[in-house]
N, C-alpha and C. Protein backbone atom coordinates (compact mmCIF):
# COMPACT_ATOMS: atom_id res chain seq x y z
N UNK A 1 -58.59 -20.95 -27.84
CA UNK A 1 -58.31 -21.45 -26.50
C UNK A 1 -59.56 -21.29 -25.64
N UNK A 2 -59.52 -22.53 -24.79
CA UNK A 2 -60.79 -21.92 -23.96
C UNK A 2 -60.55 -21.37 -22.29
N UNK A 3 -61.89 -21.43 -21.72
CA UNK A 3 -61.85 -20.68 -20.07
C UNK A 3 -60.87 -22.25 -20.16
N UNK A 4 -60.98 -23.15 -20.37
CA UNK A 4 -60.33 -24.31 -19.16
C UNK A 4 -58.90 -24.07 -19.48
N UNK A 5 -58.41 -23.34 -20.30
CA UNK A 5 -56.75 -23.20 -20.72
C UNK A 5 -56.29 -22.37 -20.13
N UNK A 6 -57.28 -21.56 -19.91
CA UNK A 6 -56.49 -20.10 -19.05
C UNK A 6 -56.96 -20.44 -17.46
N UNK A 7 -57.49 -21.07 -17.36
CA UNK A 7 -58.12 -21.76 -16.29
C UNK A 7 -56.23 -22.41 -15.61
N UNK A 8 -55.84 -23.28 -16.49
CA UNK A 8 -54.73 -23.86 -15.90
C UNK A 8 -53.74 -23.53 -16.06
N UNK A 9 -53.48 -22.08 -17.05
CA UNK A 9 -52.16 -21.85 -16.47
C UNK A 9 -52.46 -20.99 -15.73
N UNK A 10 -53.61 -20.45 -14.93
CA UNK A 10 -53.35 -19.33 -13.57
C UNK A 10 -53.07 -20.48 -12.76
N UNK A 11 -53.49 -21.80 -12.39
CA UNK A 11 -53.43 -22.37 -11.78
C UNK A 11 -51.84 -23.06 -11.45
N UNK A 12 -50.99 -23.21 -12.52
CA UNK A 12 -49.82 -23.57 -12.37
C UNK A 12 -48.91 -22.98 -12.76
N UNK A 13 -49.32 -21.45 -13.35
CA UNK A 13 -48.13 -20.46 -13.48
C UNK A 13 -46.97 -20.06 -12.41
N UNK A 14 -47.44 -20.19 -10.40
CA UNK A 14 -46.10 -20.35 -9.97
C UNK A 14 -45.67 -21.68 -9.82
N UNK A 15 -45.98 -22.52 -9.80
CA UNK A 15 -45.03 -23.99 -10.23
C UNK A 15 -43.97 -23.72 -11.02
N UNK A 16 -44.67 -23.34 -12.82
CA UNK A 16 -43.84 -23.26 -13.35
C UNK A 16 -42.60 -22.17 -13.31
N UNK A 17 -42.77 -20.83 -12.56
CA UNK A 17 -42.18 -19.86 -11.91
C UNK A 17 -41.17 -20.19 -10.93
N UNK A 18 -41.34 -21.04 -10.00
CA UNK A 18 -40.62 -21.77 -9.12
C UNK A 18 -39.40 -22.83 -9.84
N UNK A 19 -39.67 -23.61 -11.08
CA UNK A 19 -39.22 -24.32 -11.52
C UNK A 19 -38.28 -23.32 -12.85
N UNK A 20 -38.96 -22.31 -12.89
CA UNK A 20 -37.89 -21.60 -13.59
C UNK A 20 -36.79 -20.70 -12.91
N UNK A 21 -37.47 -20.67 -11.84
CA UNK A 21 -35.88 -20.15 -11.24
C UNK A 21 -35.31 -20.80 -10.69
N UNK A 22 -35.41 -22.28 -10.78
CA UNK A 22 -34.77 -22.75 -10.32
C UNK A 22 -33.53 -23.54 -11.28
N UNK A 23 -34.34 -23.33 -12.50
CA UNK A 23 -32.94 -23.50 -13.73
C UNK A 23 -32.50 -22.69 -13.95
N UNK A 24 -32.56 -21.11 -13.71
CA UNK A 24 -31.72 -20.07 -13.90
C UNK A 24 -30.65 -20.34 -12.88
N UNK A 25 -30.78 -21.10 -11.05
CA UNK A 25 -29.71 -20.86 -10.50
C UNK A 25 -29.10 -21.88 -11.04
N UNK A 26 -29.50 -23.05 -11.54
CA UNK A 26 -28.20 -24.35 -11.91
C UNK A 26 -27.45 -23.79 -13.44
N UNK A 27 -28.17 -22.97 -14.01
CA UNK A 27 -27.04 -22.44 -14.61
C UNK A 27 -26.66 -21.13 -14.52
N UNK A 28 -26.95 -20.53 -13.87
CA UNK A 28 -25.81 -19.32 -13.61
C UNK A 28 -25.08 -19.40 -12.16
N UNK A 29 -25.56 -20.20 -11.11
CA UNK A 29 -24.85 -20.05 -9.86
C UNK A 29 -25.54 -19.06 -8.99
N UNK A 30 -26.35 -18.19 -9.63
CA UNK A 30 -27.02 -16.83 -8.79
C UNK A 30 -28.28 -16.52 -9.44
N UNK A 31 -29.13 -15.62 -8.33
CA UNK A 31 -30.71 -15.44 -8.71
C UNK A 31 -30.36 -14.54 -10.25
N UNK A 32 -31.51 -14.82 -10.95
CA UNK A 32 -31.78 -14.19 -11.82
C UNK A 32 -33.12 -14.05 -11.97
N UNK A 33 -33.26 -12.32 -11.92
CA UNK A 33 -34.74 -12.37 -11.78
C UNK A 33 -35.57 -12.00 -13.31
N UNK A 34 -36.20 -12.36 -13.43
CA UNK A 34 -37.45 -13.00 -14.17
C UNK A 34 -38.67 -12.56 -14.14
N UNK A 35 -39.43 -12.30 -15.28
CA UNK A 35 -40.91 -12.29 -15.40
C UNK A 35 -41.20 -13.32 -16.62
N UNK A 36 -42.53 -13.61 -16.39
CA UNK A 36 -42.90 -14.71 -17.64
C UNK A 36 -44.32 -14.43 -17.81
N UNK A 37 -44.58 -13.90 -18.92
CA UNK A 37 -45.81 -13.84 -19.05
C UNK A 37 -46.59 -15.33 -20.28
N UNK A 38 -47.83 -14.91 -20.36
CA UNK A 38 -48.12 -16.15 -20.65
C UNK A 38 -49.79 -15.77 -21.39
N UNK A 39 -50.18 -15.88 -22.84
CA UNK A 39 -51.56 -15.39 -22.71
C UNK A 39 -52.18 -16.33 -23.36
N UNK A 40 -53.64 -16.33 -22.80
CA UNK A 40 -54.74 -17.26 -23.47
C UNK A 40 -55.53 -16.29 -24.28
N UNK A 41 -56.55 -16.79 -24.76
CA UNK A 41 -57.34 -16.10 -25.15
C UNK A 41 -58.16 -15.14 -24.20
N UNK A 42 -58.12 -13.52 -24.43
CA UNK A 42 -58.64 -12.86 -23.24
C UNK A 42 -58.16 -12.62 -22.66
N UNK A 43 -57.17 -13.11 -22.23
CA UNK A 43 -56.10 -13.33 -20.74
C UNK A 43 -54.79 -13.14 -20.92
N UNK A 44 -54.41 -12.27 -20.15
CA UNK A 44 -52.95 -12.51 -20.03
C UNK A 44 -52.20 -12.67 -18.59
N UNK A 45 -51.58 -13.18 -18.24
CA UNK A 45 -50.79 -13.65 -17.05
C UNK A 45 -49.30 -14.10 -16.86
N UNK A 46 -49.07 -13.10 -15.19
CA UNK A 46 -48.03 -13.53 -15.37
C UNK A 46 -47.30 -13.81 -14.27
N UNK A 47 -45.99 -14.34 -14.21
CA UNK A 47 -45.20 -14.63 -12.41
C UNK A 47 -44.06 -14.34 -12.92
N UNK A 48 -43.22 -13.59 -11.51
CA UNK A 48 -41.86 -12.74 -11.56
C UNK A 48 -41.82 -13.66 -10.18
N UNK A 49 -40.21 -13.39 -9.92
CA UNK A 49 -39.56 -13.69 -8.47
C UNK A 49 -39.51 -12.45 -8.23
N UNK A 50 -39.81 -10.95 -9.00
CA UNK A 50 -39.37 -9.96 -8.44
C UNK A 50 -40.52 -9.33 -7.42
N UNK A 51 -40.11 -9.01 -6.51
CA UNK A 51 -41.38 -8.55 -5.71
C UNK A 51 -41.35 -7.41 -5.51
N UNK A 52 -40.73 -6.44 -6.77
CA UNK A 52 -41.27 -4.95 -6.85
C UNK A 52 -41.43 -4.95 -8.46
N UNK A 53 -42.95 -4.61 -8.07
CA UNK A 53 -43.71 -4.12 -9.46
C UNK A 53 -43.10 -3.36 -10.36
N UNK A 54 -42.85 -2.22 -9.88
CA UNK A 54 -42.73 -1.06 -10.27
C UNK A 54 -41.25 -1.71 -10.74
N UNK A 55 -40.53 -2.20 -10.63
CA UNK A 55 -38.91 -2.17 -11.39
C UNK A 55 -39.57 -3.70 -12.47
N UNK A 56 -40.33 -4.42 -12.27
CA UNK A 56 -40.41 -5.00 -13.58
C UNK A 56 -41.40 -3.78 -14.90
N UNK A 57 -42.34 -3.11 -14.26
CA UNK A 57 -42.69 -2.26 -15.15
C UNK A 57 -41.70 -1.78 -15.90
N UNK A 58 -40.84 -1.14 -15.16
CA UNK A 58 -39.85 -0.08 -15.92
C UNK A 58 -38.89 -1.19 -16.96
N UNK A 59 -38.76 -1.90 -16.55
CA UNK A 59 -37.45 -3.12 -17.27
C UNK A 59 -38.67 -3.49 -18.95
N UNK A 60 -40.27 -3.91 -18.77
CA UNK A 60 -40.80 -3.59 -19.53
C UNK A 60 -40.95 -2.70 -20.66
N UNK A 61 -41.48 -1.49 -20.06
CA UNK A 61 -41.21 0.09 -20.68
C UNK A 61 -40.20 0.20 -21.60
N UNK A 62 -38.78 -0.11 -20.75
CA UNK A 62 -37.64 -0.27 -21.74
C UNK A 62 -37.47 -0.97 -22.96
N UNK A 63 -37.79 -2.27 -22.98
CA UNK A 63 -38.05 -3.01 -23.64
C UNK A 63 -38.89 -2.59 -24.57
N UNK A 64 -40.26 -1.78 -25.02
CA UNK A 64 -40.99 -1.59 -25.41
C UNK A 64 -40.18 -0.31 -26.23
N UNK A 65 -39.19 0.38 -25.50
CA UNK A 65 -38.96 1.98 -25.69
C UNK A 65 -38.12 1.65 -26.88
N UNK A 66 -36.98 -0.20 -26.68
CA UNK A 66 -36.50 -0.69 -27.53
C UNK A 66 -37.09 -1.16 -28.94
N UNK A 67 -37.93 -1.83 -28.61
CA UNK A 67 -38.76 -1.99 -29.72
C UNK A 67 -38.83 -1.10 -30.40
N UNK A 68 -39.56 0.07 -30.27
CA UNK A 68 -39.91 1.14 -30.89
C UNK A 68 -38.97 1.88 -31.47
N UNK A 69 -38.05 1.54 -30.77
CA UNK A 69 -36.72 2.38 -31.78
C UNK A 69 -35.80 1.35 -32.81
N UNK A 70 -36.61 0.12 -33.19
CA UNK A 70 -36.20 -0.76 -33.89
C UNK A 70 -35.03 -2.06 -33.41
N UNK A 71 -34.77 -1.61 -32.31
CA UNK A 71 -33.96 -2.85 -31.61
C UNK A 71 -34.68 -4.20 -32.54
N UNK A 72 -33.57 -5.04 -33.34
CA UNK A 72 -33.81 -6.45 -33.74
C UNK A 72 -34.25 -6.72 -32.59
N UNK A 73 -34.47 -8.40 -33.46
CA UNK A 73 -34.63 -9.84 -32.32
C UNK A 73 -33.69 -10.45 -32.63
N UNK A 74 -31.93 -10.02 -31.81
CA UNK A 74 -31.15 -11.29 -32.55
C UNK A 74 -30.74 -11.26 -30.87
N UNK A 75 -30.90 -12.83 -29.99
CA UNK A 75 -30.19 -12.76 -28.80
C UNK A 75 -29.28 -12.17 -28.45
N UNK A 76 -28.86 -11.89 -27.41
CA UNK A 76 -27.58 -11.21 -26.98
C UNK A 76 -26.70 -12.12 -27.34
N UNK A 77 -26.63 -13.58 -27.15
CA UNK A 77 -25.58 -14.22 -27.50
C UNK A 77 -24.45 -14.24 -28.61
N UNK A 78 -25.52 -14.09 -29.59
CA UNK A 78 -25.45 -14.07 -31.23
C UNK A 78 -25.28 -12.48 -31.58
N UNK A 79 -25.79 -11.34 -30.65
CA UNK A 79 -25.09 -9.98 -30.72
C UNK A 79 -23.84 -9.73 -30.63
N UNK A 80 -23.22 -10.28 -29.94
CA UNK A 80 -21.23 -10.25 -29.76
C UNK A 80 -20.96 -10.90 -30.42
C-alpha cells in the first residue's frame, strides 16, 4: 500500500464513520456505539462515535483479554 492509500482513508475515515452510524440506527432503532479501525501500511487509524477514549480502550483491552484466553471467532449470532 502506499502514502496515497493511507493518505485517503485519514481523509474519509469520518464520512465513512458518519455513514456507519448511520446504518447501525436504521437497523437497530438506537445509537450504537462503534469504533472502526482501519490499517495501511505503517498506519493504523481509526473513528468511534464514542467520545470517551478511555471506555473504548477498556472495551478493547477486553477484547484482547478475550482473545488471549482463547475466545473463538464464531459471531454472537451463530453463538446462541
Amino acid at each position: 500500500m502506499s502514502d496515497e492509500t493511507a493518505m485517503k482513508v485519514s481523509i474519509n475515515l469520518q464520512d465513512i464513520g458518519e455513514e456507519l452510524e448511520g446504518i447501525f440506527q436504521r437497523l437497530t432503532g438506537q445509537r450504537v456505539c462503534f469504533s472502526l479501525f482501519a490499517w495501511t501500511e505503517g498506519n493504523g487509524s481509526y473513528v468511534s462515535n464514542s467520545i470517551d477514549r478511555d471506555a473504548v480502550k477498556a472495551e478493547l483491552l477486553q477484547i484482547i483479554d478475550r482473545w488471549d484466553d482463547g475466545m473463538p471467532d464464531i459471531p454472537l449470532h451463530k453463538k446462541h
